[in-house]
PDB file of N, CA and C in Angstrom:
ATOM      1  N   UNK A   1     -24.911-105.750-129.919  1.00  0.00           N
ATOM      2  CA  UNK A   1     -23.935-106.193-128.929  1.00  0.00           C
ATOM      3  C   UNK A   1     -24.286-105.666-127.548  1.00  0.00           C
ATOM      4  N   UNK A   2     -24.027-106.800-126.279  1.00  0.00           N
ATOM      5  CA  UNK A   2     -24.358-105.934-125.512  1.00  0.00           C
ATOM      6  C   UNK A   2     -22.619-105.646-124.731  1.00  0.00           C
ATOM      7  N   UNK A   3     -22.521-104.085-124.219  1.00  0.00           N
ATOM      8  CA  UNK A   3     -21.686-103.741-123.507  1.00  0.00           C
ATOM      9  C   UNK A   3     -21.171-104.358-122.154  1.00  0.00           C
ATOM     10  N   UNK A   4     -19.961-104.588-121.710  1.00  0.00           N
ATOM     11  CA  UNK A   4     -19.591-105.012-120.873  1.00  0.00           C
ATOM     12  C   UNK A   4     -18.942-104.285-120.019  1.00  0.00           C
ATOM     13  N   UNK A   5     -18.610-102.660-120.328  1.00  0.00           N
ATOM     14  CA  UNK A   5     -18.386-101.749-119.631  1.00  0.00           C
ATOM     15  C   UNK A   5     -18.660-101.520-118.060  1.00  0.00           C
ATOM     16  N   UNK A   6     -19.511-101.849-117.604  1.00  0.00           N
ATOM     17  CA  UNK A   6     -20.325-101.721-116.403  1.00  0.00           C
ATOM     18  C   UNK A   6     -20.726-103.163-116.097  1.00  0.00           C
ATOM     19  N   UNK A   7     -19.649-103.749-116.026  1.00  0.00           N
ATOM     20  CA  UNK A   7     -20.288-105.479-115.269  1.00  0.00           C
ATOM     21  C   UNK A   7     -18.717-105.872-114.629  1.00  0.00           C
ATOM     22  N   UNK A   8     -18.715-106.916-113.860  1.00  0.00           N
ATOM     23  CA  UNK A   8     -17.825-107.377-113.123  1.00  0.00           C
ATOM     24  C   UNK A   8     -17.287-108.684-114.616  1.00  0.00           C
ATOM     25  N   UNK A   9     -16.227-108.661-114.484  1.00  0.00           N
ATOM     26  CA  UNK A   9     -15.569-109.661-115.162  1.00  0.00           C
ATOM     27  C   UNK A   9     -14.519-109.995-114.727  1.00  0.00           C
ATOM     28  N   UNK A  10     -14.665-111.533-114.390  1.00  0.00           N
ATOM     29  CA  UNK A  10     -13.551-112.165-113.328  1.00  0.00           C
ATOM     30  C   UNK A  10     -12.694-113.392-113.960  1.00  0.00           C
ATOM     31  N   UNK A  11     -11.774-113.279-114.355  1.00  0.00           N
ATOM     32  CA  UNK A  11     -10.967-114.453-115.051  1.00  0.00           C
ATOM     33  C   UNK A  11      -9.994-114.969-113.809  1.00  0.00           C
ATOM     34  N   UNK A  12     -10.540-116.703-113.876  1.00  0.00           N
ATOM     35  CA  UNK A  12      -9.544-117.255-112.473  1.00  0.00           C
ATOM     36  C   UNK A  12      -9.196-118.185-112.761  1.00  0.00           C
ATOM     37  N   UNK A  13      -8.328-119.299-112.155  1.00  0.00           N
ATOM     38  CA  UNK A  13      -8.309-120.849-112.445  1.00  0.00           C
ATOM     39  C   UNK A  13      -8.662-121.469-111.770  1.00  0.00           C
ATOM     40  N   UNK A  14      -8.696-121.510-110.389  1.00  0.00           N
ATOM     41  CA  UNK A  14      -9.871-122.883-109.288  1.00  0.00           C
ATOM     42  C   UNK A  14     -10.540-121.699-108.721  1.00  0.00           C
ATOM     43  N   UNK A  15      -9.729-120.172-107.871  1.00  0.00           N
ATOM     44  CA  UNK A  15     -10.365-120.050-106.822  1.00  0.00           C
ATOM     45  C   UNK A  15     -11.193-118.405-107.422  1.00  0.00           C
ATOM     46  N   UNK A  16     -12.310-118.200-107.129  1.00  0.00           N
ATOM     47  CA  UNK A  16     -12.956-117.151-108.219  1.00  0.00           C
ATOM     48  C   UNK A  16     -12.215-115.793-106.949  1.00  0.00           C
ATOM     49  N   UNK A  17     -11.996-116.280-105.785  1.00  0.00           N
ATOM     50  CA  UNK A  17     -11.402-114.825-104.819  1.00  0.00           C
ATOM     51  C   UNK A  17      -9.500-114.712-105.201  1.00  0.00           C
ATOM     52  N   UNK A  18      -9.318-115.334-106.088  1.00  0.00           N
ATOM     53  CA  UNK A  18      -7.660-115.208-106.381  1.00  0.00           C
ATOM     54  C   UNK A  18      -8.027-114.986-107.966  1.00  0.00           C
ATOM     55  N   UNK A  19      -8.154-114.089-108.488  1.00  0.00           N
ATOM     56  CA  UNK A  19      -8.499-113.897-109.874  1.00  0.00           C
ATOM     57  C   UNK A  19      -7.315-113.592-110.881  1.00  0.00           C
ATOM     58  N   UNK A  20      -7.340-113.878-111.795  1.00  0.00           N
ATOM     59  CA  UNK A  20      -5.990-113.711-112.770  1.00  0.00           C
ATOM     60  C   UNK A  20      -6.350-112.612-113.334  1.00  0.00           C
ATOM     61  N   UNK A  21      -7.446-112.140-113.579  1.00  0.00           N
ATOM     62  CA  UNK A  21      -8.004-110.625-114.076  1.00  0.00           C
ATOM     63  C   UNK A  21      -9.161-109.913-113.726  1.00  0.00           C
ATOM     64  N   UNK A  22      -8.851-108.811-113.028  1.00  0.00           N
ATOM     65  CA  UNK A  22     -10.914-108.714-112.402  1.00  0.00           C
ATOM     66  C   UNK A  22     -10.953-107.308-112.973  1.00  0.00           C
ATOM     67  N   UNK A  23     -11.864-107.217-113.428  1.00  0.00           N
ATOM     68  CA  UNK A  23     -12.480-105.800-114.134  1.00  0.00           C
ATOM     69  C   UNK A  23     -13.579-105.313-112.973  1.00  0.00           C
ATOM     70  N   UNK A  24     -13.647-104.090-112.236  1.00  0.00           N
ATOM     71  CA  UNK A  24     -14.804-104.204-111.128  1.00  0.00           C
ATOM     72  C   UNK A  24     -15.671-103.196-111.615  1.00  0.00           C
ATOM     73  N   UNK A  25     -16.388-103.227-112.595  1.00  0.00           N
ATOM     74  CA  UNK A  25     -17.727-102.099-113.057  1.00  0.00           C
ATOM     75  C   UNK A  25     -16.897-100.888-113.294  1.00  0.00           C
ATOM     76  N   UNK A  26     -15.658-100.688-114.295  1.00  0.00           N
ATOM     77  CA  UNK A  26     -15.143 -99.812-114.767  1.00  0.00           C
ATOM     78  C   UNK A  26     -14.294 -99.081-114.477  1.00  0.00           C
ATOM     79  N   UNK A  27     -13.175-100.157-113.729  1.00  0.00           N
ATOM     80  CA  UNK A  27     -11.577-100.549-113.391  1.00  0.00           C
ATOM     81  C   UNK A  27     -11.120-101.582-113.076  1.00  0.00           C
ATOM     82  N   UNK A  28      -9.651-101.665-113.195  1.00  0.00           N
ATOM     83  CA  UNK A  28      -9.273-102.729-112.747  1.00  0.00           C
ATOM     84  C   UNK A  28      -8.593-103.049-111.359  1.00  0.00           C
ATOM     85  N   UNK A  29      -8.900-103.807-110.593  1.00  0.00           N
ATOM     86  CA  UNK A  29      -8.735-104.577-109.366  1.00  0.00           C
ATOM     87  C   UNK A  29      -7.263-105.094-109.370  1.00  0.00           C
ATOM     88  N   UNK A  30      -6.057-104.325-109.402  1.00  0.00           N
ATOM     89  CA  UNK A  30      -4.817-104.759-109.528  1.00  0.00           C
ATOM     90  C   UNK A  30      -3.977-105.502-108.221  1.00  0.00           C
ATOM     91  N   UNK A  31      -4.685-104.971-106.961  1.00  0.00           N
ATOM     92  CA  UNK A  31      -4.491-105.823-106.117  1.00  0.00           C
ATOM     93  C   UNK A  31      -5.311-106.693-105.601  1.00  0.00           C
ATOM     94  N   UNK A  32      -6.266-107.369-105.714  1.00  0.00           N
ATOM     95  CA  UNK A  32      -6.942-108.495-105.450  1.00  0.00           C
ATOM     96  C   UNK A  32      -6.203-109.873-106.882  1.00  0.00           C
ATOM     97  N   UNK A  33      -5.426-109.334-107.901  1.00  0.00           N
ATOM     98  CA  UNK A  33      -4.899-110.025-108.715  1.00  0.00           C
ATOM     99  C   UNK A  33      -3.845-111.001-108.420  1.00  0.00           C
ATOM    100  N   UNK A  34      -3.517-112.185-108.731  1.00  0.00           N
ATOM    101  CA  UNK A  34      -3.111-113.625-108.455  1.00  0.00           C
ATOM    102  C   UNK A  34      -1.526-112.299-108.944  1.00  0.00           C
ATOM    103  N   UNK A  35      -0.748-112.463-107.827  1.00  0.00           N
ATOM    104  CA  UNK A  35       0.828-112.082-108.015  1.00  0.00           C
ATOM    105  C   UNK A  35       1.404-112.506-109.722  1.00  0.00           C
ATOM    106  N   UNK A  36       1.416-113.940-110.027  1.00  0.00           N
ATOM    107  CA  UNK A  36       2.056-114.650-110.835  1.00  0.00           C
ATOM    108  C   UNK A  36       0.703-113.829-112.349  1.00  0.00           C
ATOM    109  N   UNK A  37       0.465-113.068-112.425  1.00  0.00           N
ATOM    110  CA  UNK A  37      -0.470-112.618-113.548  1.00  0.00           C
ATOM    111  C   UNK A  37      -0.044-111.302-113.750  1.00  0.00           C
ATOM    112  N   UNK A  38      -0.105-110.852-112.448  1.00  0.00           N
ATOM    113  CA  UNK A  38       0.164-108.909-112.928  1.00  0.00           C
ATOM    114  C   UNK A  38       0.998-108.384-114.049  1.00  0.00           C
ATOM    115  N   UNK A  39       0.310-108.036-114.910  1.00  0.00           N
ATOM    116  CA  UNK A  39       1.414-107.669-115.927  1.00  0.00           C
ATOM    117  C   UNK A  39       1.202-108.236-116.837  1.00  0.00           C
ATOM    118  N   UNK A  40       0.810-109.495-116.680  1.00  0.00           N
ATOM    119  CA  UNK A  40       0.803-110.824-117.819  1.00  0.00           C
ATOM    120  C   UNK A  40      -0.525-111.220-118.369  1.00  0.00           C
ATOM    121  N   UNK A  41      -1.876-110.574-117.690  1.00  0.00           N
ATOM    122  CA  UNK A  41      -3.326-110.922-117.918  1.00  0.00           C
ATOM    123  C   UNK A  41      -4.031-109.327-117.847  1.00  0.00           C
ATOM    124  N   UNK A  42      -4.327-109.237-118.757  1.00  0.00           N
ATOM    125  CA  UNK A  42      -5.448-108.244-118.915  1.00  0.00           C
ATOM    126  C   UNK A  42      -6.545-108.813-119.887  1.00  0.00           C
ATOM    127  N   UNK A  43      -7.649-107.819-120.088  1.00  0.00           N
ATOM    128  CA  UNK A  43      -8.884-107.788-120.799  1.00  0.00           C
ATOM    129  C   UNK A  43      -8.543-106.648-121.896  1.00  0.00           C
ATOM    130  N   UNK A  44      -9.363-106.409-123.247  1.00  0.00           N
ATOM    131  CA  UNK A  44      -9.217-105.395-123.856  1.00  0.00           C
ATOM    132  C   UNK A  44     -10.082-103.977-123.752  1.00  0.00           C
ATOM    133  N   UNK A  45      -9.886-103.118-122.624  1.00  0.00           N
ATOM    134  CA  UNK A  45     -10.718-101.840-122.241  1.00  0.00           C
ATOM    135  C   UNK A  45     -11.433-101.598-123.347  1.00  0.00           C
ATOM    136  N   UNK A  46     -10.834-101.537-124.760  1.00  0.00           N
ATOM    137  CA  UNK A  46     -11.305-100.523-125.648  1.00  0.00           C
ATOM    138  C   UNK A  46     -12.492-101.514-126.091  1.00  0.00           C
ATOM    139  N   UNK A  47     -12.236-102.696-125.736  1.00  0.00           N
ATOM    140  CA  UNK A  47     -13.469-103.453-126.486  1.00  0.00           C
ATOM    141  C   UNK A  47     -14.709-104.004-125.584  1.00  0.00           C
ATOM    142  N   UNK A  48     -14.330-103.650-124.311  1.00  0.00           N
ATOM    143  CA  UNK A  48     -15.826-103.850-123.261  1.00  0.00           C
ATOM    144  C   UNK A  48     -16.896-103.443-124.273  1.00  0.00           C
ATOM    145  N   UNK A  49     -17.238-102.078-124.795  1.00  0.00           N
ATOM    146  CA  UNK A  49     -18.597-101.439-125.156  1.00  0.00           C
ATOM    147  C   UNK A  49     -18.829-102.710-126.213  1.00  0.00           C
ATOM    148  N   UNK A  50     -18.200-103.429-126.950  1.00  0.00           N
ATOM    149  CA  UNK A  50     -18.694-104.570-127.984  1.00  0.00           C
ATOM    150  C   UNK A  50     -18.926-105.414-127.822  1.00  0.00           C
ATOM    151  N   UNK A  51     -18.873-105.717-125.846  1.00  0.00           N
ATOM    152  CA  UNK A  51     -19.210-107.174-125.350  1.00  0.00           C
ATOM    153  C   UNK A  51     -17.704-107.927-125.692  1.00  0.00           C
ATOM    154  N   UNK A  52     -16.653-107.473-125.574  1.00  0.00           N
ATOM    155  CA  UNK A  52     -15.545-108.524-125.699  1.00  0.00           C
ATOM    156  C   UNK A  52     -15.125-108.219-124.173  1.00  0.00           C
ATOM    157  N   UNK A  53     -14.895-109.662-123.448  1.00  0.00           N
ATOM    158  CA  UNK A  53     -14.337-110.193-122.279  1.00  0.00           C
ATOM    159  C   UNK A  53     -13.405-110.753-122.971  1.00  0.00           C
ATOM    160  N   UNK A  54     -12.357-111.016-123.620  1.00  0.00           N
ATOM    161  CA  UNK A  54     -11.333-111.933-124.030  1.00  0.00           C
ATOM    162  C   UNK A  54     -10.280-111.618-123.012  1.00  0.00           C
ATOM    163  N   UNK A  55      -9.987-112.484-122.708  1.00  0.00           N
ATOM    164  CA  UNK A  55      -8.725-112.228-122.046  1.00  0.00           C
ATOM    165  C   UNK A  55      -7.335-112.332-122.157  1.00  0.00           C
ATOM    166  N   UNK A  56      -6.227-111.439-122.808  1.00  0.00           N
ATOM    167  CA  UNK A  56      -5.294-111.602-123.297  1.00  0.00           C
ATOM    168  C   UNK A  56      -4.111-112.287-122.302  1.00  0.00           C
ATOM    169  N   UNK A  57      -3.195-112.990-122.368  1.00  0.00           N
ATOM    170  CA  UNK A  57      -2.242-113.344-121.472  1.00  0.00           C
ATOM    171  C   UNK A  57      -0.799-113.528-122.441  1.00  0.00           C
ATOM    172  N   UNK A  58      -0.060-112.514-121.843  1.00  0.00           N
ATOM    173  CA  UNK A  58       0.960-112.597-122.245  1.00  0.00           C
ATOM    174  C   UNK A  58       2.147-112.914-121.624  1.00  0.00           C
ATOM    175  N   UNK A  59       3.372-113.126-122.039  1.00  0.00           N
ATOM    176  CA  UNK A  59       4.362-113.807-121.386  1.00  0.00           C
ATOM    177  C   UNK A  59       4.115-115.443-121.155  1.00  0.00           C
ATOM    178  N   UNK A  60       3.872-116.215-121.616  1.00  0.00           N
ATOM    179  CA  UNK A  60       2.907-117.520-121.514  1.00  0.00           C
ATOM    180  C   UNK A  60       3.936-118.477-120.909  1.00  0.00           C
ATOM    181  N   UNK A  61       3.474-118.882-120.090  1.00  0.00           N
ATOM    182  CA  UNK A  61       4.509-119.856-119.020  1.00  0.00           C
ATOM    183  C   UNK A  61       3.866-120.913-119.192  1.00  0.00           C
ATOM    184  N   UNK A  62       4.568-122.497-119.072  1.00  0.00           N
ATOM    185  CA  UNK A  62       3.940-123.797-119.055  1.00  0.00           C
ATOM    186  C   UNK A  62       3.024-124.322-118.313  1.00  0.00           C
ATOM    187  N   UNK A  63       3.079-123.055-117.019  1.00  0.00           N
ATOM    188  CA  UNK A  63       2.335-123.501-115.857  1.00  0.00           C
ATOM    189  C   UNK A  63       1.033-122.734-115.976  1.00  0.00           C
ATOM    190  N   UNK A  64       0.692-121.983-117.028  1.00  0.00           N
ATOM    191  CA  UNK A  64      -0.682-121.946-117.506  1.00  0.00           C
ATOM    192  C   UNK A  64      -1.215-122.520-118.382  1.00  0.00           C
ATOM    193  N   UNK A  65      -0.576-123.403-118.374  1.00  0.00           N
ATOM    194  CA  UNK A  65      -1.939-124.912-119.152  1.00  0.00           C
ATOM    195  C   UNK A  65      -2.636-125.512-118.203  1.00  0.00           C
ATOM    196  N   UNK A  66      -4.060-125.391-118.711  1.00  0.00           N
ATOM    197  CA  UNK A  66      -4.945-125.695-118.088  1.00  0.00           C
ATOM    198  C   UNK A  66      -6.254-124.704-118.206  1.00  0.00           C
ATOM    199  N   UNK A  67      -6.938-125.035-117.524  1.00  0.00           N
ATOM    200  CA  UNK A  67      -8.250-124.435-117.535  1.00  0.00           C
ATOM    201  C   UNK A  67      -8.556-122.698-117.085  1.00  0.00           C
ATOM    202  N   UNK A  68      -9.010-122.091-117.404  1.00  0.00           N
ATOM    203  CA  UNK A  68      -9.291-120.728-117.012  1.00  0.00           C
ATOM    204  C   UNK A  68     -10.851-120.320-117.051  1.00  0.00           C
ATOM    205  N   UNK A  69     -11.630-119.479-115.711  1.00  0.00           N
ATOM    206  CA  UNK A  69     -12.819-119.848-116.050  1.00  0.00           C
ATOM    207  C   UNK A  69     -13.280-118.171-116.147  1.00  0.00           C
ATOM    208  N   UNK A  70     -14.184-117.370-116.394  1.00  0.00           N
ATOM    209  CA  UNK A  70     -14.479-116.061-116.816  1.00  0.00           C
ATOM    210  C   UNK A  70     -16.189-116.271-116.288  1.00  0.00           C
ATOM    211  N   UNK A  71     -15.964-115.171-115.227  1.00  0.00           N
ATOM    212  CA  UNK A  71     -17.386-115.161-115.015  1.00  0.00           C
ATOM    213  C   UNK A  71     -17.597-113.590-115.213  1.00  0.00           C
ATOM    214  N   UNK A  72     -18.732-113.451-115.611  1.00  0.00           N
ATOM    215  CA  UNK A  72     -19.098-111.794-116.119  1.00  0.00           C
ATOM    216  C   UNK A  72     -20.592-111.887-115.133  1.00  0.00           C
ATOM    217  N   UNK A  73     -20.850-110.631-114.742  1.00  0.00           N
ATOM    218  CA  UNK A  73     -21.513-110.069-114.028  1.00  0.00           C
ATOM    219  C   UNK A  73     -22.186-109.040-113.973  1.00  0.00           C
ATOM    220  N   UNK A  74     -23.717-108.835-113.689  1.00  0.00           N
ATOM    221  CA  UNK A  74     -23.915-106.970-114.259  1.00  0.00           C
ATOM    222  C   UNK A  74     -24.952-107.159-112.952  1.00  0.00           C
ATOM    223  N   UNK A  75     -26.074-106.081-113.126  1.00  0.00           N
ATOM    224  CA  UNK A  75     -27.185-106.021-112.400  1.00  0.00           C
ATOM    225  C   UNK A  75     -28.344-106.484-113.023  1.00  0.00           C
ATOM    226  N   UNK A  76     -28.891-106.823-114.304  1.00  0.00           N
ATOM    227  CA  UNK A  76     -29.585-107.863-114.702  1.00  0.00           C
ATOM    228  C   UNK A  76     -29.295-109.372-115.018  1.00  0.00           C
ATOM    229  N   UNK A  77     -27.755-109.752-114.755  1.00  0.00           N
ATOM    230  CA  UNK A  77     -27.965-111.534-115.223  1.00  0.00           C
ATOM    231  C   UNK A  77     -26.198-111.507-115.233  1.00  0.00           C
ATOM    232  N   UNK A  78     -26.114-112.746-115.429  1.00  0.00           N
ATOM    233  CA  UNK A  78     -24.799-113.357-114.843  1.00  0.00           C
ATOM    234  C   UNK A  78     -24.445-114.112-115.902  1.00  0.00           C
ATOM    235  N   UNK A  79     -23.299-114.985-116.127  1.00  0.00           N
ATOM    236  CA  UNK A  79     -23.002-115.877-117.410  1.00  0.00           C
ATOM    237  C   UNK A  79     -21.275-115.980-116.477  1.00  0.00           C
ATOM    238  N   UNK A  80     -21.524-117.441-117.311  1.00  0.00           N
ATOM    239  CA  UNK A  80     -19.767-117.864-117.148  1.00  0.00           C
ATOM    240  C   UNK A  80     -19.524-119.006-118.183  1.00  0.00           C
ATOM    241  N   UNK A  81     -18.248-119.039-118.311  1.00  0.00           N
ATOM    242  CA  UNK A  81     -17.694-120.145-119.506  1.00  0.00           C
ATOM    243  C   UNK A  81     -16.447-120.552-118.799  1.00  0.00           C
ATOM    244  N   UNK A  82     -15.619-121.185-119.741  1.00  0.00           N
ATOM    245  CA  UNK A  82     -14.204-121.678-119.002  1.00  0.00           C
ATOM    246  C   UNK A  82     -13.628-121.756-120.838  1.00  0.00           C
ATOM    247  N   UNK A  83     -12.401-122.028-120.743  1.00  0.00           N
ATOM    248  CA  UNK A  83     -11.316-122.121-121.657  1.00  0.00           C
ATOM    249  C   UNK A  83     -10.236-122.984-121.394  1.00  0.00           C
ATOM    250  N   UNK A  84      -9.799-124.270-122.314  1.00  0.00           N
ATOM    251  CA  UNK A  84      -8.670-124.682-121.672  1.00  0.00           C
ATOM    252  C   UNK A  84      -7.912-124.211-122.566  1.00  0.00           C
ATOM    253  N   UNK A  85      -6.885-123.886-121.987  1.00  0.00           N
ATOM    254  CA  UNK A  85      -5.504-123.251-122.318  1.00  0.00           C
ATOM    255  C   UNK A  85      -4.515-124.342-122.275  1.00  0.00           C
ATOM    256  N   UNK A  86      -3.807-124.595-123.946  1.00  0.00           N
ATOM    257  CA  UNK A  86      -2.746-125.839-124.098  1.00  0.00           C
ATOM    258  C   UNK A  86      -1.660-125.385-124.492  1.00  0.00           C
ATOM    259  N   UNK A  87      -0.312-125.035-123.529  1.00  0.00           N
ATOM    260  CA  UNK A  87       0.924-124.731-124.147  1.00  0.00           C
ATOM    261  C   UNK A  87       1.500-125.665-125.358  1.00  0.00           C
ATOM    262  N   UNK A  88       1.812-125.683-126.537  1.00  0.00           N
ATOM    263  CA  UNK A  88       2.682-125.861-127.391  1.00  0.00           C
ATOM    264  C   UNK A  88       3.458-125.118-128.437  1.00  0.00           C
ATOM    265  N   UNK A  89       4.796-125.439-128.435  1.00  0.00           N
ATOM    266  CA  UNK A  89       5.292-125.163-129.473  1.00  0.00           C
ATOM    267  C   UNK A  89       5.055-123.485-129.104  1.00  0.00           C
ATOM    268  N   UNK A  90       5.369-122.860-130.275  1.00  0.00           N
ATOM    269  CA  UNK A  90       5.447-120.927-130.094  1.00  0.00           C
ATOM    270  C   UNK A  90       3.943-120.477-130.148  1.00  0.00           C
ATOM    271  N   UNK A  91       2.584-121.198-130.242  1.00  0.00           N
ATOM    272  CA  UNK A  91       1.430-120.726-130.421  1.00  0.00           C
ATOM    273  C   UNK A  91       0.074-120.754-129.250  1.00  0.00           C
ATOM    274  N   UNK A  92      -0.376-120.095-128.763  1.00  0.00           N
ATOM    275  CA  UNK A  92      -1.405-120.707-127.591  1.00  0.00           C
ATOM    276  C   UNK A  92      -2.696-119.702-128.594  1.00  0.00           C
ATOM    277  N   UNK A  93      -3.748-120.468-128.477  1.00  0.00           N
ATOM    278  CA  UNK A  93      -4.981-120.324-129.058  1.00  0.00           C
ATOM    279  C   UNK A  93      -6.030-120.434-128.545  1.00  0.00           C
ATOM    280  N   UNK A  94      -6.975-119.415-127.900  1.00  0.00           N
ATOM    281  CA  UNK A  94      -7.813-119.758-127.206  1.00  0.00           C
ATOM    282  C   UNK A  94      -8.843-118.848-127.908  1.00  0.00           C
ATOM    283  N   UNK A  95     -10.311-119.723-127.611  1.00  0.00           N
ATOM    284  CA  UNK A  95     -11.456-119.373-127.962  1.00  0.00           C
ATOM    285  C   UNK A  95     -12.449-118.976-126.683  1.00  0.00           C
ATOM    286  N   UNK A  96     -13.390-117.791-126.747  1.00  0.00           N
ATOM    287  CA  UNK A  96     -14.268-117.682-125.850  1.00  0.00           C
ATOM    288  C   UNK A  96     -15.704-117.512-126.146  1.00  0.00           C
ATOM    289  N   UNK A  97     -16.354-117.767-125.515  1.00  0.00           N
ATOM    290  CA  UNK A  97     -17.906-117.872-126.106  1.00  0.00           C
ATOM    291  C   UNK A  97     -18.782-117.512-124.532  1.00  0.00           C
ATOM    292  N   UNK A  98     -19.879-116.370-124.440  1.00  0.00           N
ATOM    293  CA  UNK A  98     -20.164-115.920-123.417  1.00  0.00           C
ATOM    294  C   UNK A  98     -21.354-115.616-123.958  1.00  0.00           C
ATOM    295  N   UNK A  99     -22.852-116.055-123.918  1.00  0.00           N
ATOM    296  CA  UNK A  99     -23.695-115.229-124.468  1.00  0.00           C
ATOM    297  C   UNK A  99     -23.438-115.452-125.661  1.00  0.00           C
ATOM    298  N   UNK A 100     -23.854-114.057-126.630  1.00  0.00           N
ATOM    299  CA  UNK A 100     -23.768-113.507-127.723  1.00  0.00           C
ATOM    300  C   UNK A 100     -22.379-112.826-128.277  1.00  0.00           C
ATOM    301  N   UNK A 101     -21.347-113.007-126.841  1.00  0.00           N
ATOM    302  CA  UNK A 101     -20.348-112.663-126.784  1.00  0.00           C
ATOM    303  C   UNK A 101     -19.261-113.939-127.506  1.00  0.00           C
ATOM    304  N   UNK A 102     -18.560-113.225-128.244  1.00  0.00           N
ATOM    305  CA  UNK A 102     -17.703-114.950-129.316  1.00  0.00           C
ATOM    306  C   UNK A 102     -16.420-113.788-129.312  1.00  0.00           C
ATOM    307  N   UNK A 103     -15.259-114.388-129.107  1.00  0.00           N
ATOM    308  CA  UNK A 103     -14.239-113.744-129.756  1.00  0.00           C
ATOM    309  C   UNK A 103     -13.229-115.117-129.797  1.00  0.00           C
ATOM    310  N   UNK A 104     -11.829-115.220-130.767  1.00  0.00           N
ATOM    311  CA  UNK A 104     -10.891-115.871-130.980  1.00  0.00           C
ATOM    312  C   UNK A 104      -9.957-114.669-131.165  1.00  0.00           C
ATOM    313  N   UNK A 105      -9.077-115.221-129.985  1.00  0.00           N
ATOM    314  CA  UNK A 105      -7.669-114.625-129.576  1.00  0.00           C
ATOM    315  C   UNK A 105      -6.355-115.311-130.375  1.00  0.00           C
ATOM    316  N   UNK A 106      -5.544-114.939-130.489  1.00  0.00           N
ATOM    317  CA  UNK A 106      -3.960-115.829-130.989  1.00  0.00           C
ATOM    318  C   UNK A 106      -2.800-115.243-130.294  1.00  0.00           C
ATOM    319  N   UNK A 107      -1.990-115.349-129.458  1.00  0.00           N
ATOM    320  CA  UNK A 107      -1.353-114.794-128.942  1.00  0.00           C
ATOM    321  C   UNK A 107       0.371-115.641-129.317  1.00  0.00           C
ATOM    322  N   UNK A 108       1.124-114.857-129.289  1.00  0.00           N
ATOM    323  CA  UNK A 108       2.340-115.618-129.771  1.00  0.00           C
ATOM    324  C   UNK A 108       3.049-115.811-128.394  1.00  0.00           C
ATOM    325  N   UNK A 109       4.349-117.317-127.989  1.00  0.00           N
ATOM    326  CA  UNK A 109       4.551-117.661-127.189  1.00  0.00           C
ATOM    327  C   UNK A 109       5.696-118.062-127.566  1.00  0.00           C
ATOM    328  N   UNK A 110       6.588-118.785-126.067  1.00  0.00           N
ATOM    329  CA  UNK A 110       8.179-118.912-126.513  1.00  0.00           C
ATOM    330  C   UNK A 110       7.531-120.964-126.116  1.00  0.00           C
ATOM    331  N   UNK A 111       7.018-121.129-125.512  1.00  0.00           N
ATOM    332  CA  UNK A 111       6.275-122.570-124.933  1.00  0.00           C
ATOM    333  C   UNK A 111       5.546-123.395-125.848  1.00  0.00           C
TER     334      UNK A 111
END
């Protein structure tokens, strides 16, 4: 696995400078964060060293359906993916794939 501890990881929806989650090489960027997220979007710290970028979002509002894009960043090489995110019913399910990096999230919802 490679570690993600020490790389930039940026979760946004159009604009990559309004980020819904930014990890900056081993913290988090709480004010450069999209207002309507704080609180509601993080990454899992404990699982950077395993290469997991997943991005958890909780509190799930209707007005995050739609696309979310994750760009990761280090000093040898770059990678990005996207995720669409579909409110229904009490379940939102999202998959990520980065590299060698794979995780499936399930998060429970009132939407």
């Amino acid at each position: 696995n490679i570690s993600a501890e020490d790389m930039e990881i940026r979760w946004f929806r159009e604009d990559p400078t309004a980020p819904v989650c930014l990890y900056w090489y081993g913290r988090y960027s709480i004010d450069r964060q999209m207002p309507s997220y704080r609180g509601r979007a993080e990454i899992f710290p404990e699982e950077l060293k395993n290469g997991n970028v997943s991005l958890r979002l909780r509190d799930v509002q209707y007005s995050d359906y739609g696309k979310f894009k994750c760009m990761v960043v280090s000093e040898q090489w770059d990678d990005d993916t996207h995720i669409d995110v579909v409110v229904r019913g009490e379940c939102l399910i999202n998959a990520l794939s980065i590299g060698n990096i794979s995780q499936f999230t399930k998060t429970n919802s009132n939407y």
